[in-house]
N, C-alpha and C. Protein backbone atom coordinates (compact mmCIF):
# COMPACT_ATOMS: atom_id res chain seq x y z
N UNK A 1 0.86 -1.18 0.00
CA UNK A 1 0.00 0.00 0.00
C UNK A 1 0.90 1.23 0.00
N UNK A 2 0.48 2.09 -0.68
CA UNK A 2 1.55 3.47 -1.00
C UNK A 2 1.30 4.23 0.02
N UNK A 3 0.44 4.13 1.13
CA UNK A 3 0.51 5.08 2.35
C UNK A 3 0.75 4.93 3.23
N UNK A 4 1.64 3.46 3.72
CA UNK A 4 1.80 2.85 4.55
C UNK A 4 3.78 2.89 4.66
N UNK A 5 4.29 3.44 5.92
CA UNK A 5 5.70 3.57 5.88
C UNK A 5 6.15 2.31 5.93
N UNK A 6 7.16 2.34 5.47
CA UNK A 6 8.43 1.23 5.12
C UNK A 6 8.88 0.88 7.03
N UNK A 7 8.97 1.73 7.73
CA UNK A 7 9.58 1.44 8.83
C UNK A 7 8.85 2.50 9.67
N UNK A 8 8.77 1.94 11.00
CA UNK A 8 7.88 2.81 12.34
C UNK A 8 8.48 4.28 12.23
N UNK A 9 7.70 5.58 12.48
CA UNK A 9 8.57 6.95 12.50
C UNK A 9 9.06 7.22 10.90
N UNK A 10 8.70 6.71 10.17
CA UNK A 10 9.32 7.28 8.67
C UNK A 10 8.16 7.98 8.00
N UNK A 11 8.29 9.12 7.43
CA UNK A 11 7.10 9.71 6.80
C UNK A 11 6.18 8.89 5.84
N UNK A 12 5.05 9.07 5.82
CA UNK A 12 3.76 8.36 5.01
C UNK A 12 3.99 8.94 3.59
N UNK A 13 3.91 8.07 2.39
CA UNK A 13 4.28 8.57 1.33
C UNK A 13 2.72 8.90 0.61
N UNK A 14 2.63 10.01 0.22
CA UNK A 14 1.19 10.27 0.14
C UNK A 14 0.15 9.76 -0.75
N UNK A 15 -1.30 9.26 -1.12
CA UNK A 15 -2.01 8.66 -1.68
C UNK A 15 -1.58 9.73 -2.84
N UNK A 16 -1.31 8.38 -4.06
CA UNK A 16 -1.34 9.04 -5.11
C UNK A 16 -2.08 9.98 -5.96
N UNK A 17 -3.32 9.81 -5.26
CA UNK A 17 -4.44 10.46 -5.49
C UNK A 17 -5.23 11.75 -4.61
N UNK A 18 -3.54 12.11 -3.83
CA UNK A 18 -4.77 12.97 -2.94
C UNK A 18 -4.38 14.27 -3.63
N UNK A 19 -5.40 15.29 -3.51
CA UNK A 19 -5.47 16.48 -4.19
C UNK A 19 -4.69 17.38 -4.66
N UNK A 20 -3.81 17.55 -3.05
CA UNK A 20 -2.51 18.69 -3.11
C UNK A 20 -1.76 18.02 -3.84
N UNK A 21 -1.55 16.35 -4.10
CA UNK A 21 0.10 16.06 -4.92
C UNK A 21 -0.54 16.15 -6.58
N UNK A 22 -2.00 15.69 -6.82
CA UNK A 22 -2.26 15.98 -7.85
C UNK A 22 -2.31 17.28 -8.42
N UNK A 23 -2.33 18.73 -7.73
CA UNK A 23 -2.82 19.55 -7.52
C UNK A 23 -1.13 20.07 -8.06
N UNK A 24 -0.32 19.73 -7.21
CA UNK A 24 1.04 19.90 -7.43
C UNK A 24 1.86 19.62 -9.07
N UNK A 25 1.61 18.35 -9.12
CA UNK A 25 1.43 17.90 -10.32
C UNK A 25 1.28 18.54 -11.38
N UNK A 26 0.08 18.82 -11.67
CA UNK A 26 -0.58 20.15 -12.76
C UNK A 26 -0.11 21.18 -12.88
N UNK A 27 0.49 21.74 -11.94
CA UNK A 27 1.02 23.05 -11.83
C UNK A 27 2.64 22.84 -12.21
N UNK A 28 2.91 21.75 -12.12
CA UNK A 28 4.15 21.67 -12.39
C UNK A 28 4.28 21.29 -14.29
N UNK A 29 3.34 20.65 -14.18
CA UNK A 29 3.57 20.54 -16.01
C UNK A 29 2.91 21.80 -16.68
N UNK A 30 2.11 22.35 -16.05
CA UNK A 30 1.91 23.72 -16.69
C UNK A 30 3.04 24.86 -16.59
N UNK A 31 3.75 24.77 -15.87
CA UNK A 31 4.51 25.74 -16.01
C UNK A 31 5.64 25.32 -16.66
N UNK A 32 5.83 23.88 -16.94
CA UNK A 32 6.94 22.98 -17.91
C UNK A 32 6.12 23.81 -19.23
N UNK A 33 5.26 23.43 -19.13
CA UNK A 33 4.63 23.14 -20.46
C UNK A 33 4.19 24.95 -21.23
N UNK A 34 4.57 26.39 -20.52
CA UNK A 34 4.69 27.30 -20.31
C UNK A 34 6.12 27.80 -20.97
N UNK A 35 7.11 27.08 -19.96
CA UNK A 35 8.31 27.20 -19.94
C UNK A 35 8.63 27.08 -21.75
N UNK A 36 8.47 26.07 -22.16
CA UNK A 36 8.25 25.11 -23.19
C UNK A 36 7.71 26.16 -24.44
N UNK A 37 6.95 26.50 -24.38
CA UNK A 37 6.26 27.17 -25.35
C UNK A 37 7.26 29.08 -25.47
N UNK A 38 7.31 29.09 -24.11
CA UNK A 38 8.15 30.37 -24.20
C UNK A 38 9.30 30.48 -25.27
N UNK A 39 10.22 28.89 -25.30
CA UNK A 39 11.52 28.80 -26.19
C UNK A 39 11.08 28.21 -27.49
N UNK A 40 10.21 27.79 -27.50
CA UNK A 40 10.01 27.58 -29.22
C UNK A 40 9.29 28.34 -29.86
N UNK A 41 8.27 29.56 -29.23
CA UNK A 41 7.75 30.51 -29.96
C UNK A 41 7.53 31.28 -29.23
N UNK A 42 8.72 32.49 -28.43
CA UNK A 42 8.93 33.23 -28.18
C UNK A 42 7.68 34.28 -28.34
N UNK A 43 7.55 34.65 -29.21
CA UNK A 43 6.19 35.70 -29.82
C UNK A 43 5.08 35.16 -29.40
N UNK A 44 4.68 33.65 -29.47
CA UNK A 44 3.00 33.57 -29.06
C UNK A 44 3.05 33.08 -27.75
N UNK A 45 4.07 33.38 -27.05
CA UNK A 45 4.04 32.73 -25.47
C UNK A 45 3.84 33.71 -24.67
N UNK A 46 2.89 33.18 -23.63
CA UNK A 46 2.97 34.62 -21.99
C UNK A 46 4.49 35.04 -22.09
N UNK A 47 4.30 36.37 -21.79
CA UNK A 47 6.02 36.78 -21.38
C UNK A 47 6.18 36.31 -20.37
N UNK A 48 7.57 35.78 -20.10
CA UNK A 48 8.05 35.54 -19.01
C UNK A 48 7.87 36.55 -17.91
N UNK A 49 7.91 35.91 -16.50
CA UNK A 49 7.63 36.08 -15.22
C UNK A 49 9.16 36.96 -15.25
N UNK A 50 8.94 37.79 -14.24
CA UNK A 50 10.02 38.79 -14.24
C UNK A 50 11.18 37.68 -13.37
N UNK A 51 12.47 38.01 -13.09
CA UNK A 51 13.50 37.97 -12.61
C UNK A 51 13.19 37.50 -10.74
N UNK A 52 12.93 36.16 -10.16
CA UNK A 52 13.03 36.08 -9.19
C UNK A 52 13.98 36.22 -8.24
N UNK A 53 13.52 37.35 -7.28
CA UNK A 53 14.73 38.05 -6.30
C UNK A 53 15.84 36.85 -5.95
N UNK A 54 15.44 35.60 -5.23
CA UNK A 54 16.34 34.59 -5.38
C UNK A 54 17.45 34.04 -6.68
N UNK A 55 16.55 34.30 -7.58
CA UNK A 55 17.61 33.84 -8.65
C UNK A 55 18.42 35.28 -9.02
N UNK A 56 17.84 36.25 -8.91
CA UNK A 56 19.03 37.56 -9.33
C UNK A 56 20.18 37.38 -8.15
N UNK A 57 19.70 36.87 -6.99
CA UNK A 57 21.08 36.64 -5.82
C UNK A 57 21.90 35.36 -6.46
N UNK A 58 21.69 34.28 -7.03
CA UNK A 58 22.16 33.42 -7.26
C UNK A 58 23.35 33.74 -8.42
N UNK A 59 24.58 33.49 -7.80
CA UNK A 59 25.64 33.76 -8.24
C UNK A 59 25.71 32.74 -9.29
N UNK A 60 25.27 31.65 -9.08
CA UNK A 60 26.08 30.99 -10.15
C UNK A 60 25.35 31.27 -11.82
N UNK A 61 24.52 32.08 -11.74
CA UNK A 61 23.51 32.39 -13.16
C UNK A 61 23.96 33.84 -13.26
N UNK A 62 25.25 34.24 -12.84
CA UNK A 62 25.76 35.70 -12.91
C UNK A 62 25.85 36.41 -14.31
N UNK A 63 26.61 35.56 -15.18
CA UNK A 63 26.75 35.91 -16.33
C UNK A 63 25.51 36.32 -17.48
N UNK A 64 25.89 37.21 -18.38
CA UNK A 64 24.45 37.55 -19.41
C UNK A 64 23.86 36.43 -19.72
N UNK A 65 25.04 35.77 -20.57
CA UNK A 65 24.64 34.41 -21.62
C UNK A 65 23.59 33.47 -20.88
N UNK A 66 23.36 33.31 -19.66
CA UNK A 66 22.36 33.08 -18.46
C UNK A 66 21.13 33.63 -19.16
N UNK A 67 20.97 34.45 -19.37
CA UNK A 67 19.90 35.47 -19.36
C UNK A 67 19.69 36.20 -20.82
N UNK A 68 20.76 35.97 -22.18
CA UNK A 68 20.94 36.52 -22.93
C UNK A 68 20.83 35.27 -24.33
N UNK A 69 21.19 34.47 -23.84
CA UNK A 69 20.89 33.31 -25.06
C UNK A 69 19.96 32.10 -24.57
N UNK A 70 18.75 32.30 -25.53
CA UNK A 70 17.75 31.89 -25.39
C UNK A 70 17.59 30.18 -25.10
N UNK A 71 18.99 29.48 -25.21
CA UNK A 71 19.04 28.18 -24.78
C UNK A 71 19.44 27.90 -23.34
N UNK A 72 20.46 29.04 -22.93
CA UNK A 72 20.88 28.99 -21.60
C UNK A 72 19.98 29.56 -20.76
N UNK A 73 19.48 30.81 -21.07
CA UNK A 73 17.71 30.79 -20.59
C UNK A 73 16.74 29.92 -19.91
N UNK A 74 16.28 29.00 -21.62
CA UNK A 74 15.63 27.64 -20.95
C UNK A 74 16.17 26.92 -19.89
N UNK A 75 17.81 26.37 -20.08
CA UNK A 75 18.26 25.83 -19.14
C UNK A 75 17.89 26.33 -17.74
N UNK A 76 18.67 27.76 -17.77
CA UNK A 76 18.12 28.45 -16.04
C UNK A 76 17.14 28.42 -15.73
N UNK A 77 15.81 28.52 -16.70
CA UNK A 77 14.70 28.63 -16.00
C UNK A 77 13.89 27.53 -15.75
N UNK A 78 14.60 26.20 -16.61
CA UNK A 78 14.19 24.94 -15.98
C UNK A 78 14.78 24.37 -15.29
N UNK A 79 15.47 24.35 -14.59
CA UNK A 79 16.25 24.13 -13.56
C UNK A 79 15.85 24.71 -12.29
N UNK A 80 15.26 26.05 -12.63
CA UNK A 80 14.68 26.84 -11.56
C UNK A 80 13.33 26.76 -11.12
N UNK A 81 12.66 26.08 -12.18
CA UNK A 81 11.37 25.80 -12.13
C UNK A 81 11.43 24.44 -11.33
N UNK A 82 12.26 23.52 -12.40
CA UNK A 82 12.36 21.89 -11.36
C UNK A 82 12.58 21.94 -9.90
N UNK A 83 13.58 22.76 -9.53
CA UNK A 83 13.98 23.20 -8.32
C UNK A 83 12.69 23.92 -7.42
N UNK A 84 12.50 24.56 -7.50
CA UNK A 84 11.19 25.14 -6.81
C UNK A 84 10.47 24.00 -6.82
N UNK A 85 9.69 23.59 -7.72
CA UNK A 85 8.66 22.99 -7.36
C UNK A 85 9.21 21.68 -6.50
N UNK A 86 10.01 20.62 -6.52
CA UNK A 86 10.83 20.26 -5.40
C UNK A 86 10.67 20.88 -4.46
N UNK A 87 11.38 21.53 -3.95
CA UNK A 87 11.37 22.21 -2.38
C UNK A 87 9.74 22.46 -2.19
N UNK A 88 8.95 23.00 -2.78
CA UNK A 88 7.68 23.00 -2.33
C UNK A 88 7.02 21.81 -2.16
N UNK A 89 7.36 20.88 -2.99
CA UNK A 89 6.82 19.67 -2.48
C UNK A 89 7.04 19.08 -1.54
N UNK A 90 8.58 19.48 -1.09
CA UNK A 90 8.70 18.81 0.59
C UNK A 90 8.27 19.67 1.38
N UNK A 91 8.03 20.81 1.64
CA UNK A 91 7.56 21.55 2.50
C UNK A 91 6.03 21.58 2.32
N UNK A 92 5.10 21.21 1.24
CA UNK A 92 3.70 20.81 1.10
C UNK A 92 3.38 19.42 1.71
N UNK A 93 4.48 18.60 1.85
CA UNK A 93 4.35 16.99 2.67
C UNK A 93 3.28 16.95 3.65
N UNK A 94 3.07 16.58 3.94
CA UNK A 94 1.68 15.99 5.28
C UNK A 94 1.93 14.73 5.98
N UNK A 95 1.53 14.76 7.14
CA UNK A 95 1.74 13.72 7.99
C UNK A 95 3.50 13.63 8.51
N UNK A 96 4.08 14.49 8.12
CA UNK A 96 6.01 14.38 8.57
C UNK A 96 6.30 15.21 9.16
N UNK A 97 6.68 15.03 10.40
CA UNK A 97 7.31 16.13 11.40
C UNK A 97 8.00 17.09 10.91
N UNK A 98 8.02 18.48 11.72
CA UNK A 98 8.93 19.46 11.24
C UNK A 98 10.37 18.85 11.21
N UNK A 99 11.03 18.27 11.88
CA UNK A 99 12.61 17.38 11.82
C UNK A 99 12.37 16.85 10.87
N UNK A 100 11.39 16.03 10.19
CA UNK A 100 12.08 15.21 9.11
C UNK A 100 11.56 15.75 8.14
N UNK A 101 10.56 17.36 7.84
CA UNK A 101 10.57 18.03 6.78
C UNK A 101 11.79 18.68 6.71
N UNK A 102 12.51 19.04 7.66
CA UNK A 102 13.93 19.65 7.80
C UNK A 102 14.68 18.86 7.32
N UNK A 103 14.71 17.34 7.66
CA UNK A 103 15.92 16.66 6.87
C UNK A 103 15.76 16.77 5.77
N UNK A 104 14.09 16.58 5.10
CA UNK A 104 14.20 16.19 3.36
C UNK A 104 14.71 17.33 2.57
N UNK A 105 14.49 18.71 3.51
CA UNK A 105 14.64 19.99 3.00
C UNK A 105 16.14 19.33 2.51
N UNK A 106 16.81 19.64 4.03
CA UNK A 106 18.29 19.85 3.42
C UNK A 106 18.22 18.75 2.47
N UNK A 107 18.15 17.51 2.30
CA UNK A 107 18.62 16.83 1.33
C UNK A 107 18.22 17.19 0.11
N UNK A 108 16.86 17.59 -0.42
CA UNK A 108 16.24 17.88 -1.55
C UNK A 108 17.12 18.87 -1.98
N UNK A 109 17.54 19.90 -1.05
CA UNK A 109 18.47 21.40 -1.70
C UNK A 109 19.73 20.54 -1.98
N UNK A 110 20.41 19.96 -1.00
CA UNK A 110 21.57 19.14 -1.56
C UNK A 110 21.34 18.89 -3.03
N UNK A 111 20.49 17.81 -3.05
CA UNK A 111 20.16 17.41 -4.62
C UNK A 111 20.33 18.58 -6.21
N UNK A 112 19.25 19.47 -5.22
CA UNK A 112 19.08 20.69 -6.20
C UNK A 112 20.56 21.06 -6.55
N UNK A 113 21.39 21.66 -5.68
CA UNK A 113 22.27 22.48 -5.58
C UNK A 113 23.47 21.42 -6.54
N UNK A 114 23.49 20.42 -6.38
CA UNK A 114 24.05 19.23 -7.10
C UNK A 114 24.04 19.35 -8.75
N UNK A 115 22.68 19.19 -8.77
CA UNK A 115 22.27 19.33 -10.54
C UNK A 115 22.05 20.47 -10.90
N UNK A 116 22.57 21.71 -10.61
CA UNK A 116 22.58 23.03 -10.74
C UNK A 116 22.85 22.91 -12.41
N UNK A 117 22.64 23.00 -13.69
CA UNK A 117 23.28 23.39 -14.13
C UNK A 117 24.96 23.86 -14.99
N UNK A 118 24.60 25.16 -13.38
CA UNK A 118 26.55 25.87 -14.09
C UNK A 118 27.28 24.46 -13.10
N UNK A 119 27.02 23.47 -12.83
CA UNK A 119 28.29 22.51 -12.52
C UNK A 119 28.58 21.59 -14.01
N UNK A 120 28.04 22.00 -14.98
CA UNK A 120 28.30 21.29 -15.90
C UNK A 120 29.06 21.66 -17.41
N UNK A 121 29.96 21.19 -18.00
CA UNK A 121 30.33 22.17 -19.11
C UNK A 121 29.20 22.46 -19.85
N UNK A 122 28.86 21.48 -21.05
CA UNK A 122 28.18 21.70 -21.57
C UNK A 122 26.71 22.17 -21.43
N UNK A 123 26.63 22.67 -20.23
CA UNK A 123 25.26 23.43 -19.56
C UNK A 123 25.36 24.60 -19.07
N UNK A 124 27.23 25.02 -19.38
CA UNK A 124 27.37 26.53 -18.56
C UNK A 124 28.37 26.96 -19.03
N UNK A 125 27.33 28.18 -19.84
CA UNK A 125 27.91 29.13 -21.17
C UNK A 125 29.17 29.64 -20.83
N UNK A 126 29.84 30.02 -19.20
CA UNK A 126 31.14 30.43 -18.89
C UNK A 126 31.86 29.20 -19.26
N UNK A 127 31.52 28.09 -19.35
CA UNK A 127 32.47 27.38 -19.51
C UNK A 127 32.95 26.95 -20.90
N UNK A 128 31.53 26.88 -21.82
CA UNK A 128 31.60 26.64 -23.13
C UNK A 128 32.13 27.91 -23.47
N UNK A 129 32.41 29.50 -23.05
CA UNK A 129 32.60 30.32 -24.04
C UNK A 129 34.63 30.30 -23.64
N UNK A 130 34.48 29.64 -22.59
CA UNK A 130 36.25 29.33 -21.95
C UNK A 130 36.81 28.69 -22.77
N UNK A 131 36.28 27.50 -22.98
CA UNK A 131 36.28 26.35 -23.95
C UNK A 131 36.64 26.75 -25.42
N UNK A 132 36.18 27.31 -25.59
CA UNK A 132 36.04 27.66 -26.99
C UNK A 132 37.24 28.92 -27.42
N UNK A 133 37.94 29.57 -26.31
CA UNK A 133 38.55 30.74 -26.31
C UNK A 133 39.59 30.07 -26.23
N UNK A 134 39.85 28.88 -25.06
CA UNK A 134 41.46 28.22 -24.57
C UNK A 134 41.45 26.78 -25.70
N UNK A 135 40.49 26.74 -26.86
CA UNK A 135 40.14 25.47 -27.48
C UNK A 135 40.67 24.23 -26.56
N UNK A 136 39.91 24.31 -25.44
CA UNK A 136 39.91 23.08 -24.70
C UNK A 136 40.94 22.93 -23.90
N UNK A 137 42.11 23.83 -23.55
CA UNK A 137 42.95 23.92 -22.64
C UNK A 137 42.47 23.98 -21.21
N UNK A 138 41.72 24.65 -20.57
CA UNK A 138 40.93 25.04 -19.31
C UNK A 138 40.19 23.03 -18.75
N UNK A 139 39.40 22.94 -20.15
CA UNK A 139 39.37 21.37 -19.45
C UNK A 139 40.44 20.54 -19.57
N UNK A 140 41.30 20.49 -19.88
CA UNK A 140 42.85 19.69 -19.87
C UNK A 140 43.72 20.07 -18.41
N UNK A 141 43.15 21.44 -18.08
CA UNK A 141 44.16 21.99 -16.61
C UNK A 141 43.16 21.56 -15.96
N UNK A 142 41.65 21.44 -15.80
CA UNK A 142 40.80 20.99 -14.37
C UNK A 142 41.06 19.62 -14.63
N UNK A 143 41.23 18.50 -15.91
CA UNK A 143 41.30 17.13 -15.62
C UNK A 143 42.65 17.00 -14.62
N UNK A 144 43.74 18.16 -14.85
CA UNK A 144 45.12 17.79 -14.26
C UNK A 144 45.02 17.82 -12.64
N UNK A 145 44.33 19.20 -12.46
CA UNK A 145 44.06 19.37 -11.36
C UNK A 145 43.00 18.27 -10.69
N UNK A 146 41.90 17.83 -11.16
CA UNK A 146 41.00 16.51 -10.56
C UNK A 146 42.06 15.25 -10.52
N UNK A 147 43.16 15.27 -11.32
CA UNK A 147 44.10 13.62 -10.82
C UNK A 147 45.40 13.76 -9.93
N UNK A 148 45.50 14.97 -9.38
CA UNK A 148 46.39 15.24 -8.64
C UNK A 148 46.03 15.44 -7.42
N UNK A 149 44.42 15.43 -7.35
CA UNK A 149 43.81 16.16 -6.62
C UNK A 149 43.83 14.69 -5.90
N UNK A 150 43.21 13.60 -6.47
CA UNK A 150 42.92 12.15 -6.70
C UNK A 150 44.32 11.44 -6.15
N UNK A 151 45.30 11.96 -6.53
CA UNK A 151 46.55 11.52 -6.07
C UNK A 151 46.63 11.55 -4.69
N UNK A 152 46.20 13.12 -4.05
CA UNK A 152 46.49 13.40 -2.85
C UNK A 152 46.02 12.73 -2.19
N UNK A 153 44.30 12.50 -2.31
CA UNK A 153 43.60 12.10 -1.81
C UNK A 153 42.69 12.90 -0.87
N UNK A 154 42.35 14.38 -1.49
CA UNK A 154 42.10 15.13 -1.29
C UNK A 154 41.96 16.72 -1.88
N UNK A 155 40.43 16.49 -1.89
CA UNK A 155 40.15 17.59 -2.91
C UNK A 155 40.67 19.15 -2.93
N UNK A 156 41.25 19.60 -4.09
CA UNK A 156 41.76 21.36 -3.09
C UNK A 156 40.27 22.06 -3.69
N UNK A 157 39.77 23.04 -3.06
CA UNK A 157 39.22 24.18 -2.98
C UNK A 157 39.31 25.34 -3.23
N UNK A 158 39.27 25.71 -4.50
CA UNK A 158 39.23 26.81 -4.91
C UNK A 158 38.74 28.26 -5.04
């Protein structure tokens, strides 16, 4: 049964059918499905939602090309969309103590903060426009630096 915990004290995983996750649901493919329409026809789509104060703080979407080329765009703003609606879904949970909405928090942001995006080359225009300037030198010095790093046995911090 899907509402029944795995182990005594573990949160109830909610009826697939109850309102708020369906409710959640919808809202989440509509604004996919929003998102979506914004990058393939720019002109017949709602304008985009202005600049969320959180994401103008978010350093790692600093650069224009973030905000200036219409693929890295999509990227940020689905990423930002996936992300939100996540965290709201653990904090919309029912039946789970504030402690273990607190744990899923932190873990869910872990997650988030993980698949960010700018941790990826080919997903983060500073890196592809690096790339393309050092023709691939910059990833030849971070592979050197990740096997030395690997050597030590210990990551340096930059």
């Amino acid at each position: 049964e899907m509402g029944r915990a795995a182990q005594p004290g573990a949160p109830q995983v909610p009826p697939v059918g109850s309102p708020e996750l369906v409710r959640q649901m919808q809202d989440f493919w509509t604004d996919n499905l929003t998102l979506w329409q914004r990058f393939v026809d720019p002109a017949a789509a709602v304008p985009a939602p202005p600049q969320s104060e959180g994401d103008a703080r978010d350093r790692r979407f600093k650069a224009a090309a973030w905000r200036d080329d219409p693929w890295f765009d999509w990227i940020r703003r689905s990423y930002n969309l996936i992300a939100d609606h996540m965290l709201r879904g653990v904090d919309a949970l029912e039946g789970v103590s504030d402690k273990q909405k607190e744990q899923l928090r932190f873990a869910a942001k872990g997650l988030v903060d993980a698949m960010s995006p700018s941790n990826f080359p080919l997903t983060n225009p500073e890196v592809v426009e690096r790339t393309i300037a050092t023709k691939g030198q910059n990833l030849l010095d971070g592979l050197k630096n990740m096997l030395a790093d690997i050597g030590k046995g210990q990551l340096t911090h930059t």
